[in-house]
Every structure is written in C-alpha cells, then in structure tokens.
N, C-alpha and C. Protein backbone atom coordinates (compact mmCIF):
# COMPACT_ATOMS: atom_id res chain seq x y z
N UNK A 1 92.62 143.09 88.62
CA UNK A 1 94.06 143.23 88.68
C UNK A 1 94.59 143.25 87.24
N UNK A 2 95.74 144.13 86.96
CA UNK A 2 95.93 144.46 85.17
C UNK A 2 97.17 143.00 85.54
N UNK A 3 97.86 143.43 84.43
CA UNK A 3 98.63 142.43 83.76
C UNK A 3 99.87 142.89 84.69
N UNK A 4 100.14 144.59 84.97
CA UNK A 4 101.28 144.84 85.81
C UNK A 4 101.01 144.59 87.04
N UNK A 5 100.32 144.30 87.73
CA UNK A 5 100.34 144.17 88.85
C UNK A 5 100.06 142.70 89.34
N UNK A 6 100.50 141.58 88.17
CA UNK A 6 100.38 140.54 88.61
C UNK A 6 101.64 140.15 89.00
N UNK A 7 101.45 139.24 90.46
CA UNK A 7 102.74 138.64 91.20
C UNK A 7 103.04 137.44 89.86
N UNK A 8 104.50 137.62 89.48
CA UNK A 8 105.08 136.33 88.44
C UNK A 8 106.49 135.59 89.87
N UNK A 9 106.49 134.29 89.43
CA UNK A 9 107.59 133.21 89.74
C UNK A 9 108.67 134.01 89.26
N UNK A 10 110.22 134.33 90.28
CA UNK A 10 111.27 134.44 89.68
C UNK A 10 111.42 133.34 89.81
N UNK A 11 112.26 132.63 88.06
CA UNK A 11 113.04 131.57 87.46
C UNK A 11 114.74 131.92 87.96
N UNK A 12 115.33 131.18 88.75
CA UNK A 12 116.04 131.17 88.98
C UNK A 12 117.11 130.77 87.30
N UNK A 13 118.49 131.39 87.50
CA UNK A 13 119.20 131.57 86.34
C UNK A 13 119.70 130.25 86.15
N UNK A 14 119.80 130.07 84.90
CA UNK A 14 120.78 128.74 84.35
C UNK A 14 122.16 128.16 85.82
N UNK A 15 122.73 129.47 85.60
CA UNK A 15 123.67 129.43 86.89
C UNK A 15 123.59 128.85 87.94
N UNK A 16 122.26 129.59 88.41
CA UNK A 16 121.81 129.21 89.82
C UNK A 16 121.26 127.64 89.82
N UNK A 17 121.11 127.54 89.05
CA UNK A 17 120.25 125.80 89.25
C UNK A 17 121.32 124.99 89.15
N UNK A 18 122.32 125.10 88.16
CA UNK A 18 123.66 124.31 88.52
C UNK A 18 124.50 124.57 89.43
N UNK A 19 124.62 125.56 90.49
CA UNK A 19 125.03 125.59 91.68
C UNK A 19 124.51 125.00 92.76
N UNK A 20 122.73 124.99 92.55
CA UNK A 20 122.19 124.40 93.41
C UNK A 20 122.40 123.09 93.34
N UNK A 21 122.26 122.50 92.08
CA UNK A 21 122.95 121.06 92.45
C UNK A 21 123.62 120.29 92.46
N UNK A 22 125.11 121.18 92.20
CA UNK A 22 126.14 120.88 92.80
C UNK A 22 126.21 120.92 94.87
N UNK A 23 125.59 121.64 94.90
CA UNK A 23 125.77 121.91 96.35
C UNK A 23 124.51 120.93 96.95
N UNK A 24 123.74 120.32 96.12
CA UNK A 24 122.80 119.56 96.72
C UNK A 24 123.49 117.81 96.83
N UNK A 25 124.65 117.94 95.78
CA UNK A 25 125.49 116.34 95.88
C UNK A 25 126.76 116.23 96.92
N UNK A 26 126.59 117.68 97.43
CA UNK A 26 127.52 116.85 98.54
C UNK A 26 126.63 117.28 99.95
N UNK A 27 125.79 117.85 100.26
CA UNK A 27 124.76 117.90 101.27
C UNK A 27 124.24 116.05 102.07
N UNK A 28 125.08 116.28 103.09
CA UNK A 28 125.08 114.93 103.80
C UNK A 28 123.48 114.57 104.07
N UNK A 29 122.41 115.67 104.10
CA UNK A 29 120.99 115.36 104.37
C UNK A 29 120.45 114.46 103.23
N UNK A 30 120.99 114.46 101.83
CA UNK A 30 120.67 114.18 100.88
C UNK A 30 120.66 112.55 100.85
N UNK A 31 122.02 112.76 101.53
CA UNK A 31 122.60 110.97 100.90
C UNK A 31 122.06 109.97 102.22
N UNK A 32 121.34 110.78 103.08
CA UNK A 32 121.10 110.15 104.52
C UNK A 32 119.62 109.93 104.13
N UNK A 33 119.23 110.30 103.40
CA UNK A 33 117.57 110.19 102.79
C UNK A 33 117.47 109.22 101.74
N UNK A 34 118.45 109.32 100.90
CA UNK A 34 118.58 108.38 100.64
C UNK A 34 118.82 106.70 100.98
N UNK A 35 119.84 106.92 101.75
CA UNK A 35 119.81 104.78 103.10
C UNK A 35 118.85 105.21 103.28
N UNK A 36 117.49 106.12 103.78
CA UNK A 36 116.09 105.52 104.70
C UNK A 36 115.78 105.37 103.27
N UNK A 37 115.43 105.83 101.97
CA UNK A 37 114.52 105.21 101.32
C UNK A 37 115.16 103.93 100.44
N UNK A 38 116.15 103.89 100.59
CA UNK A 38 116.53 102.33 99.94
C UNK A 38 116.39 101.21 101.40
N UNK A 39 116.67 101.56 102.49
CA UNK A 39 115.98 100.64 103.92
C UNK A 39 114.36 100.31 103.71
N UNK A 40 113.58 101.39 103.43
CA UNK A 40 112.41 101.36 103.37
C UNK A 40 112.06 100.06 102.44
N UNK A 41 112.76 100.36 101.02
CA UNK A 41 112.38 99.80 99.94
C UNK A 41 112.45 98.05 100.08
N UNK A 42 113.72 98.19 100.82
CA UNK A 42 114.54 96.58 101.34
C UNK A 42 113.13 95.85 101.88
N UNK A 43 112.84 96.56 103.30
CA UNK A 43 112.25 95.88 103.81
C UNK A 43 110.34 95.88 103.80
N UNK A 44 109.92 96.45 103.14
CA UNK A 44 108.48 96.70 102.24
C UNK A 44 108.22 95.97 101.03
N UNK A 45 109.08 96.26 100.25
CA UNK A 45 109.23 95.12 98.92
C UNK A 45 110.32 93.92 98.45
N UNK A 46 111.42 94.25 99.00
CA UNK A 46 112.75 93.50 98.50
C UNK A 46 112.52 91.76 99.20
N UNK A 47 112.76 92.49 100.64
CA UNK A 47 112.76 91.01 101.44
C UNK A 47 111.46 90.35 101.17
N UNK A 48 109.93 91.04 101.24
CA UNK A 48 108.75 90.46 102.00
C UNK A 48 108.84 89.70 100.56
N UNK A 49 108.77 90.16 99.21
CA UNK A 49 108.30 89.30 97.91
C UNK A 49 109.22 88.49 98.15
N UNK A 50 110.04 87.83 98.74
CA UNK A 50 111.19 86.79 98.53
C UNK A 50 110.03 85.69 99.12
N UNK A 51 109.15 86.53 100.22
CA UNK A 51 108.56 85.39 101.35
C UNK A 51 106.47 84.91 100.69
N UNK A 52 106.67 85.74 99.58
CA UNK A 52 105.01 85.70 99.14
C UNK A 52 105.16 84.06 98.29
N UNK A 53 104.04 83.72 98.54
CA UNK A 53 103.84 82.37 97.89
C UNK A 53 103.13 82.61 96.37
N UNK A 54 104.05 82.24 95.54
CA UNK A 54 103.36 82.86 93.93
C UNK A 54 102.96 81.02 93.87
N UNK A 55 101.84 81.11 92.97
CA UNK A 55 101.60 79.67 91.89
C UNK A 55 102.20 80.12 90.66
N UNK A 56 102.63 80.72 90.01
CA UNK A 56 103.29 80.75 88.80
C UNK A 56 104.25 82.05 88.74
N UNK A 57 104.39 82.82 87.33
CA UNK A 57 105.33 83.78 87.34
C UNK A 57 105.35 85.12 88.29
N UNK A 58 106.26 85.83 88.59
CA UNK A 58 105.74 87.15 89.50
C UNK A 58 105.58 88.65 88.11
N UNK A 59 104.38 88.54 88.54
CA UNK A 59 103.86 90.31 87.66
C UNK A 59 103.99 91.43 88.99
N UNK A 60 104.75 91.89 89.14
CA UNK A 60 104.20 92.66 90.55
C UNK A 60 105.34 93.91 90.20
N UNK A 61 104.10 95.34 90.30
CA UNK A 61 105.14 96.24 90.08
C UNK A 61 106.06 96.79 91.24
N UNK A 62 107.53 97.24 90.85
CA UNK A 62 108.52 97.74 91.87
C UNK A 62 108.28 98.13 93.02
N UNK A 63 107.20 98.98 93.33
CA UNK A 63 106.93 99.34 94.53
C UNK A 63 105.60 99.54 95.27
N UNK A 64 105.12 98.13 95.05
CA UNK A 64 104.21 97.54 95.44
C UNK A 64 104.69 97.30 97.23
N UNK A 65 104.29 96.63 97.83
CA UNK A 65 104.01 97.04 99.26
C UNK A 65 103.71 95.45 99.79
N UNK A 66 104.62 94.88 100.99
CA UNK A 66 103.74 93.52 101.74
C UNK A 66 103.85 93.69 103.13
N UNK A 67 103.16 93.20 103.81
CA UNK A 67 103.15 92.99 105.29
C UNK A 67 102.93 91.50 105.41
N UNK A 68 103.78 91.30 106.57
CA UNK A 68 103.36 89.56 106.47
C UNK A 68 103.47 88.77 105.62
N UNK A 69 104.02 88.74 104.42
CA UNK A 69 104.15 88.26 103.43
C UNK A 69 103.86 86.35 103.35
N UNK A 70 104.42 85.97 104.18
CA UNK A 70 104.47 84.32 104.58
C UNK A 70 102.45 84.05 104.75
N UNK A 71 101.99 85.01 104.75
CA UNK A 71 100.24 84.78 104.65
C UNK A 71 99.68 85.36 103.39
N UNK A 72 100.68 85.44 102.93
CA UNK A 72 99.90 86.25 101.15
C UNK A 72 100.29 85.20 100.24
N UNK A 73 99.20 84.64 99.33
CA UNK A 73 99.13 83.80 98.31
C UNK A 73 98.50 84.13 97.10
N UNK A 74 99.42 84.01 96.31
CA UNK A 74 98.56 84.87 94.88
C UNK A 74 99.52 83.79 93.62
N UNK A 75 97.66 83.77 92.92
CA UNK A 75 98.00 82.48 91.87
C UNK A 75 98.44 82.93 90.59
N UNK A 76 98.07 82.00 89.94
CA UNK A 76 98.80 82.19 88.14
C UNK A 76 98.48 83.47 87.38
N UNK A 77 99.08 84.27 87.01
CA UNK A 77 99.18 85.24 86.01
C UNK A 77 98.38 86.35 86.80
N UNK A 78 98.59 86.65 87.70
CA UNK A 78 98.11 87.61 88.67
C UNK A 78 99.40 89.00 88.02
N UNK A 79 98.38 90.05 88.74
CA UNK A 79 99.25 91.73 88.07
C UNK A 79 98.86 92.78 88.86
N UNK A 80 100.20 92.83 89.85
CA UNK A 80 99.72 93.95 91.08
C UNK A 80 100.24 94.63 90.83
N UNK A 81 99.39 96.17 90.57
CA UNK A 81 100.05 97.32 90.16
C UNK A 81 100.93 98.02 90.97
N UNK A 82 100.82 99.23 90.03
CA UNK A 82 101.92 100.43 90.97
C UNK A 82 101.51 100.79 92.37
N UNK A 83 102.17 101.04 93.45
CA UNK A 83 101.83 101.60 94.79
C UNK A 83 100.75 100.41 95.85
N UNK A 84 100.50 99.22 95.21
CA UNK A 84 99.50 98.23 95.82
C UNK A 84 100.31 98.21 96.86
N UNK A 85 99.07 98.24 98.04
CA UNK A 85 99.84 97.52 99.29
C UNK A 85 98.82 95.96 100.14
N UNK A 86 99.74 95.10 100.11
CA UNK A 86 99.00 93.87 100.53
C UNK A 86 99.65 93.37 102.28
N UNK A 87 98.28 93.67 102.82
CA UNK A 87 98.63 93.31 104.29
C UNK A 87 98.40 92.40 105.29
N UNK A 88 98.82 91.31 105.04
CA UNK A 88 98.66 90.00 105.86
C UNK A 88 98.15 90.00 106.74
N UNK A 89 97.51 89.99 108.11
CA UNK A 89 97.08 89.86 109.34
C UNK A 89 98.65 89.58 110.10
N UNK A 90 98.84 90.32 110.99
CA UNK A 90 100.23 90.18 112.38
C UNK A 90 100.16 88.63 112.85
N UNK A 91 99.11 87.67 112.69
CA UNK A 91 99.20 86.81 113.62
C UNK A 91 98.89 85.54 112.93
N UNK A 92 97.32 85.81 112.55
CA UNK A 92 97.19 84.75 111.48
C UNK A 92 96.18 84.72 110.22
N UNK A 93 95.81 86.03 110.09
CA UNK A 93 95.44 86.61 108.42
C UNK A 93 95.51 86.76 107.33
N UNK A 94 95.05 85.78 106.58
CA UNK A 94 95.70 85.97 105.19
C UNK A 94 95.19 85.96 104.50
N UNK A 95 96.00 86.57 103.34
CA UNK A 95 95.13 86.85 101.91
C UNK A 95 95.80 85.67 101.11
N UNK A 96 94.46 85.33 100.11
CA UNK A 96 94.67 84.54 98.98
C UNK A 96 94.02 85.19 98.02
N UNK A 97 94.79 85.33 97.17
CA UNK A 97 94.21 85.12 95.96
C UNK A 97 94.48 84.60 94.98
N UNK A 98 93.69 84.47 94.01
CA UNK A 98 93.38 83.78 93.15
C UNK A 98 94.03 83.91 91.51
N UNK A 99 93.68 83.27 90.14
CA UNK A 99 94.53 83.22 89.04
C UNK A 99 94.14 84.22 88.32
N UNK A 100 94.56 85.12 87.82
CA UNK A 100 94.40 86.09 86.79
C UNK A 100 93.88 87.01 87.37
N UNK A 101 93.75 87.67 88.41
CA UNK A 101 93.50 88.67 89.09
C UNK A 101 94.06 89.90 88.41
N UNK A 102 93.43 91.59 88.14
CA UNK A 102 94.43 92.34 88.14
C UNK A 102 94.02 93.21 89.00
N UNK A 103 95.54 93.76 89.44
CA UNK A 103 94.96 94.79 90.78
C UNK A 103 95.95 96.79 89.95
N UNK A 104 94.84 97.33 89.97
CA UNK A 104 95.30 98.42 89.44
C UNK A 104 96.03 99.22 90.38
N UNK A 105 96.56 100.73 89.95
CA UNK A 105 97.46 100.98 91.17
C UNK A 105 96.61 101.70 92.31
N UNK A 106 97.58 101.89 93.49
CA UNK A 106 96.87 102.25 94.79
C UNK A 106 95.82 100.95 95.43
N UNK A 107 95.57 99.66 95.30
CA UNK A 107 95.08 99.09 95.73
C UNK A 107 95.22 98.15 97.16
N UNK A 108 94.80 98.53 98.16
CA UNK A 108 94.73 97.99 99.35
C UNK A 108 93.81 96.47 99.56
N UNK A 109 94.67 96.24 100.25
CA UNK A 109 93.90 94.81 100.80
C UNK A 109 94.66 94.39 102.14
N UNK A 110 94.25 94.55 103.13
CA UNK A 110 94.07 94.58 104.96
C UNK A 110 93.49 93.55 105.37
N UNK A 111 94.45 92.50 105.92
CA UNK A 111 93.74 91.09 106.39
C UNK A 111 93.57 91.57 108.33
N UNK A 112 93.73 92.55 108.31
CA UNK A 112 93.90 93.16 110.06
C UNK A 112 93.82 94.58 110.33
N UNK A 113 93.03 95.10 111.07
CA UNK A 113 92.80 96.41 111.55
C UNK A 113 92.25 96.50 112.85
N UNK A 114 92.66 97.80 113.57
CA UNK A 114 92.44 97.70 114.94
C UNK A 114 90.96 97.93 115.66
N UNK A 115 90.69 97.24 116.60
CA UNK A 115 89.80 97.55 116.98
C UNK A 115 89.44 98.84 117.74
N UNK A 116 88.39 98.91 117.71
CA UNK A 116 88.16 100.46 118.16
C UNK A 116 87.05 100.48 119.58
N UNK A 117 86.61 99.71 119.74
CA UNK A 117 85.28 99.64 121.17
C UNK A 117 85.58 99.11 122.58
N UNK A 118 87.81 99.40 122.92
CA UNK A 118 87.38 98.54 124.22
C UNK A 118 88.03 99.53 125.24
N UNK A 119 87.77 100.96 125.12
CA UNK A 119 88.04 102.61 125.53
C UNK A 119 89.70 102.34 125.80
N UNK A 120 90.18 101.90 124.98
CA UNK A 120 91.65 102.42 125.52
C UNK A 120 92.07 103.18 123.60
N UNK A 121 92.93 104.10 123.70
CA UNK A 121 93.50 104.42 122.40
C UNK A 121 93.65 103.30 121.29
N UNK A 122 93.47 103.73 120.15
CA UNK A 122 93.22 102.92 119.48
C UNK A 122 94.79 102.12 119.26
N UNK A 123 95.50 102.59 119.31
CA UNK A 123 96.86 101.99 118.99
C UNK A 123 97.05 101.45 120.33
N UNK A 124 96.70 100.85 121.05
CA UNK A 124 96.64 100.35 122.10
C UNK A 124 96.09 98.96 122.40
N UNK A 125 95.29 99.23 121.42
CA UNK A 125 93.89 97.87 120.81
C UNK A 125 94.77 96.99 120.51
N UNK A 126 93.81 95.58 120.37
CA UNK A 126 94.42 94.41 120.08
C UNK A 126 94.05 95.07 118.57
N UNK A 127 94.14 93.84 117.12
CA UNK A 127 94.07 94.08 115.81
C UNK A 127 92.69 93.12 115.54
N UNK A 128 92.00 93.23 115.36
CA UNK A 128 91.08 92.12 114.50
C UNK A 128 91.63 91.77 113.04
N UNK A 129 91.31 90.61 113.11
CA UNK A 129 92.35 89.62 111.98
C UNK A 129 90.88 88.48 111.01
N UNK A 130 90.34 89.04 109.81
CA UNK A 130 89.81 88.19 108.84
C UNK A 130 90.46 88.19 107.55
N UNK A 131 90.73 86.44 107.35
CA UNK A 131 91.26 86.35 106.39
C UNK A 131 90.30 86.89 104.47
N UNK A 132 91.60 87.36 103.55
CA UNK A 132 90.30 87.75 102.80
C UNK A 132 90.63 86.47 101.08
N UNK A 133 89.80 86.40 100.82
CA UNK A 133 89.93 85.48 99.83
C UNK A 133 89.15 85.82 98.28
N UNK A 134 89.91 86.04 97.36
CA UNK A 134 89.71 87.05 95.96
C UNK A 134 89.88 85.88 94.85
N UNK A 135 88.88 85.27 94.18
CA UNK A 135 88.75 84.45 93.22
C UNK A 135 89.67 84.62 91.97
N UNK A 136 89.11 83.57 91.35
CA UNK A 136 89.72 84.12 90.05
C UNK A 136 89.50 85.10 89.09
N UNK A 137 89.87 85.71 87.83
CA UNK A 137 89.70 86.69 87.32
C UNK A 137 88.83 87.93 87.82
N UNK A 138 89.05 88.21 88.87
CA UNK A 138 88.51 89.93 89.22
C UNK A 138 89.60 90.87 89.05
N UNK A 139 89.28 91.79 88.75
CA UNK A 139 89.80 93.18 88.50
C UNK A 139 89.44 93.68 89.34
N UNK A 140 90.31 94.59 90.09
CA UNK A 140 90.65 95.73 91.47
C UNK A 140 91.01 96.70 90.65
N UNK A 141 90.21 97.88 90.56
CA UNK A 141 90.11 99.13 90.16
C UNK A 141 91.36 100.34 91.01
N UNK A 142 91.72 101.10 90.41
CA UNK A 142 92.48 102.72 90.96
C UNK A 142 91.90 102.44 92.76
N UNK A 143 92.49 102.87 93.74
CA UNK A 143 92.42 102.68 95.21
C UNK A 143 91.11 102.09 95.12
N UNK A 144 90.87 100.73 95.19
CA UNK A 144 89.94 100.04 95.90
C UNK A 144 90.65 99.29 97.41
N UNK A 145 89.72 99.40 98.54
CA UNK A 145 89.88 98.95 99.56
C UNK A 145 89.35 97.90 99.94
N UNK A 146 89.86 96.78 100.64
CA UNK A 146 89.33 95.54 100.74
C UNK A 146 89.85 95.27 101.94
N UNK A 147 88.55 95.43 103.04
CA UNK A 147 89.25 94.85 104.34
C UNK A 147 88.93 93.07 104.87
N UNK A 148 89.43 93.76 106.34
CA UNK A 148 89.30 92.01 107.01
C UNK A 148 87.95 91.29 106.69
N UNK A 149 88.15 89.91 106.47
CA UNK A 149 86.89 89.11 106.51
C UNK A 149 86.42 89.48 105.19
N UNK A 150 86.71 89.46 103.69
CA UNK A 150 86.01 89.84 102.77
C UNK A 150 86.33 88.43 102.23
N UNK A 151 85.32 88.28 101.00
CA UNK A 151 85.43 87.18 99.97
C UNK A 151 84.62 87.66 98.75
N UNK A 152 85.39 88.26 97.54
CA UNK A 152 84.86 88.03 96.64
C UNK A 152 85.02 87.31 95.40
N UNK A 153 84.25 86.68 95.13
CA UNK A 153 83.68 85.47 93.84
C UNK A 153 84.33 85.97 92.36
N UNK A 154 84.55 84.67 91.98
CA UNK A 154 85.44 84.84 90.27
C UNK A 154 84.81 85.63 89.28
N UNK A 155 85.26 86.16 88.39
CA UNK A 155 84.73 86.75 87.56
C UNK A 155 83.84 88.24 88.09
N UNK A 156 84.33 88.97 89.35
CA UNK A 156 83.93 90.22 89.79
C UNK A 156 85.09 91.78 89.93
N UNK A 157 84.45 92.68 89.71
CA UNK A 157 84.88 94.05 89.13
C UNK A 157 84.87 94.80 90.73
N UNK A 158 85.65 94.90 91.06
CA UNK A 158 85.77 96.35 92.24
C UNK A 158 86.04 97.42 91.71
N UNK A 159 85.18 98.23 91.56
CA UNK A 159 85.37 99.60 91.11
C UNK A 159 86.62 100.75 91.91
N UNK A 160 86.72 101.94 91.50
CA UNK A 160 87.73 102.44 91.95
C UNK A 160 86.72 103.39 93.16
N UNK A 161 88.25 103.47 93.92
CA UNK A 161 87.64 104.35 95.13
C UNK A 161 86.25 102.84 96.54
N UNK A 162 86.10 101.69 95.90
CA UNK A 162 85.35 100.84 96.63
C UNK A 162 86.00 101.33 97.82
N UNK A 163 85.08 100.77 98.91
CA UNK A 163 84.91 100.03 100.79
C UNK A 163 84.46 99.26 100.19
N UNK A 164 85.34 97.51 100.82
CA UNK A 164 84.82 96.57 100.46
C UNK A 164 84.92 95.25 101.94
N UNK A 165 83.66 95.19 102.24
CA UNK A 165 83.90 93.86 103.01
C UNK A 165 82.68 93.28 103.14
N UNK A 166 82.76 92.24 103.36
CA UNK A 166 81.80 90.94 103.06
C UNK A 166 82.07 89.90 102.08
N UNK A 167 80.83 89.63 101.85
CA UNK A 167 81.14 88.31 101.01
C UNK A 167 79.94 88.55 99.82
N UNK A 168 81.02 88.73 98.21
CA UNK A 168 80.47 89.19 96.70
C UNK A 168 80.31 87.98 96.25
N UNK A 169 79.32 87.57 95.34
CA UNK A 169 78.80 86.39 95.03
C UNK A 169 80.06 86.24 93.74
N UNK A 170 80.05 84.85 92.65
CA UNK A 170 80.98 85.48 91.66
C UNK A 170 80.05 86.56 90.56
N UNK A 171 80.73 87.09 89.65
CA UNK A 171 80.59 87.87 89.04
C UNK A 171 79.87 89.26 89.31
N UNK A 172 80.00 89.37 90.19
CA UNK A 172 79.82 90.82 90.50
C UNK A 172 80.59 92.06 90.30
N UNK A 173 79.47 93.14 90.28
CA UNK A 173 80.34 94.33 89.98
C UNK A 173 80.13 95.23 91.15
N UNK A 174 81.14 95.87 92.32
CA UNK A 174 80.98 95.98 92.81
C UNK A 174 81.53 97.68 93.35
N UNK A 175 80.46 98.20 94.46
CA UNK A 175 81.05 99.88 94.09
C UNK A 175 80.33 100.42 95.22
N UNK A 176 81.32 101.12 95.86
CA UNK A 176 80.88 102.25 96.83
C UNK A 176 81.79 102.30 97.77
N UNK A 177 81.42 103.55 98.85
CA UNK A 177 81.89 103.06 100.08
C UNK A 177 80.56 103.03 101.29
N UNK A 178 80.40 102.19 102.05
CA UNK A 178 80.88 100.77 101.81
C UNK A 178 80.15 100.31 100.60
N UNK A 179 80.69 99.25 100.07
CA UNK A 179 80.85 98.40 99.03
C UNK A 179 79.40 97.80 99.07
N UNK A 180 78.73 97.89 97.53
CA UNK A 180 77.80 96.60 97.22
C UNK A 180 77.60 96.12 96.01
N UNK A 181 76.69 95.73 95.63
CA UNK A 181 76.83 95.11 94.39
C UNK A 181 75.67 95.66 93.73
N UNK A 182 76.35 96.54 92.36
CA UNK A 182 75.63 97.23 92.15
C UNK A 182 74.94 97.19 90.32
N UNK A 183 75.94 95.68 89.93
CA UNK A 183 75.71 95.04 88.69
C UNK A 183 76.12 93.82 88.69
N UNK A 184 75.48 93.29 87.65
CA UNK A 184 76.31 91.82 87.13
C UNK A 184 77.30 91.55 86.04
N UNK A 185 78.42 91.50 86.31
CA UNK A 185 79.41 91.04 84.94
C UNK A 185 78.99 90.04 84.15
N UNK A 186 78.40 90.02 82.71
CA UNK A 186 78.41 89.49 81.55
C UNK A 186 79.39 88.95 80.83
N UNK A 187 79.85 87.73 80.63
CA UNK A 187 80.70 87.37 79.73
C UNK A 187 80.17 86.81 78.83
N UNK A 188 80.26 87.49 77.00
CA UNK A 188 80.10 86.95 76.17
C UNK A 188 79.23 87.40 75.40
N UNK A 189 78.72 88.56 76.00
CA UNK A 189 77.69 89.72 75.19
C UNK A 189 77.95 90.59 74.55
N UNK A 190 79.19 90.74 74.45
CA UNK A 190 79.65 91.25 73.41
C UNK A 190 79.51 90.68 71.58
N UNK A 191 80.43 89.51 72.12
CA UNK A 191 80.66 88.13 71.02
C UNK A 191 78.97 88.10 70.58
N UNK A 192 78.07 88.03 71.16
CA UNK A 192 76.96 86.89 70.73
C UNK A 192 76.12 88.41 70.14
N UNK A 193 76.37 89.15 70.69
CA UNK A 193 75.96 90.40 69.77
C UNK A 193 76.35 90.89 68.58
N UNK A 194 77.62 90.77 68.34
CA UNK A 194 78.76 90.85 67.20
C UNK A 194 77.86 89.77 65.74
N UNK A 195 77.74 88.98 66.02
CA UNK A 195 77.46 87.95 65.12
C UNK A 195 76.47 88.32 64.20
C-alpha cells in the first residue's frame, strides 16, 4: 500500500472540539455518571477505610478498594497501592496483615470465593471463607493474587502476576500461578559483600 492510499484519522477542528465540550457540560448523561462514580467511590473506599483497623498511620492510595472492612487489619507503616482491592470474607474472613508490608498496584487479596462443586450456578453457591494472614515486611508485587486460607511468613516477596494460596514459610520468594516458592530472600548480602 503507497503512502496515498493510506486510510489517515480526520482531526477534528479547533472549533469542533470546543463545541464538543461545551455541549458535553450540559449533557444530563454526563453529570448522572458522574453521582454513580462518586456513589461508587463513597462506598468502596470513603466509608469502608473509616471501618479498617490501622496499628499506626494510613498509607493507602485514593482508590484502593475494601470489602468488609471491620475484618481487615493492617499494621504499622503498611503502603497499599494504586487500584488494590482488599476483600474481607461476607461472614467471618479476615485479613491481617502485618508491619511494613508494601502492596504494589492492582493487588488482590480475597478472604472468600465461591464455591463451585455443589451443581447449582455458581452465584448461587454458598462462599468459602479462609482467613489470610501476611507477616511482616513482604512486598506484593504489580497484580499479585492472594486467596482464601493463605499465610505468608515475614520477610517474603510475591512476585507480580502470582496465584497465591497456602502457607509460605518466612522469607520467601514467591511466583507463579499457582504460587510457589521459587527462592529465598537474603538479608544482608549485599552489606557483607560491600565490605
């Protein structure tokens, strides 16, 4: 195909784009999308962090995500990134975690998910509910997943993109889907090498 016969984007004119959004600020669809995403925001982040149990200051970015909040416990100098969503168990599931944790963005953690083996639709299912419990200083990588019933040990690495459930010894480094342990975190080999 030459150069003339390539399909190009018409750029709409200076004109046209300031008409368009003038006519896009008084468009009642606009401002009605707006209440659902400030409702959304209310009740996903606004209210539930009022109900999360911090041990010290809150690091938690804007639109981070809770369910259940009254079962989520997260300790000292903890840092939940952008888009994290943390999901309590409906009944009695909860997450703890632990001091200095950081959780990068997109990171899930699911104290409840439905069951799937008793032939009725799955949204129909009761939820299976394990609480999950995240030590101190681990790092949660870009979308790592961490479901019901997990426990992993202080000083361990979830890589990005993890499936994670079971129980990680501490210092582990951990990676896949599903999740295992696929190194050991070193502290101090750097330093003692340096010297």
């Amino acid at each position: 195909m030459s150069d003339t016969e390539m399909v190009r984007k018409n750029a709409p004119a200076r004109s046209q784009r300031g008409l368009r959004l003038i006519a896009s600020l008084f468009d009642p669809r606009a401002w009605l999308h707006l209440v659902k995403i400030v409702n959304f925001y209310n009740y996903s982040h606004v209210a539930p962090l009022r109900k999360v149990t911090f041990a010290g200051e809150r690091n938690v970015s804007p639109d981070a995500v809770f369910q259940n909040p009254e079962r989520i416990f997260i300790g000292h100098r903890a840092r939940i990134g952008s888009r994290c969503h943390l999901w309590a168990g409906p009944q009695d599931g909860q997450i703890r975690i632990g001091d200095d944790v950081l959780f990068g963005p997109d990171v899930l953690l699911t104290a409840a998910s439905y069951r799937h083996d008793l032939g009725h639709p799955v949204t129909k299912q009761p939820m299976g509910e394990g609480d999950i419990i995240i030590g101190n200083d681990v790092w949660f990588a870009t979308r790592a997943v961490v479901l019901p019933g997990t426990t992993i040990g202080d000083g361990s690495i979830v890589a990005a993109g993890a499936v994670v459930k079971g129980d990680f010894p501490p210092m582990s480094i951990i990676a896949g889907a599903p999740a295992k342990v696929v190194s050991e975190r070193v502290i101090g080999a750097v330093e003692a090498g340096a010297g």
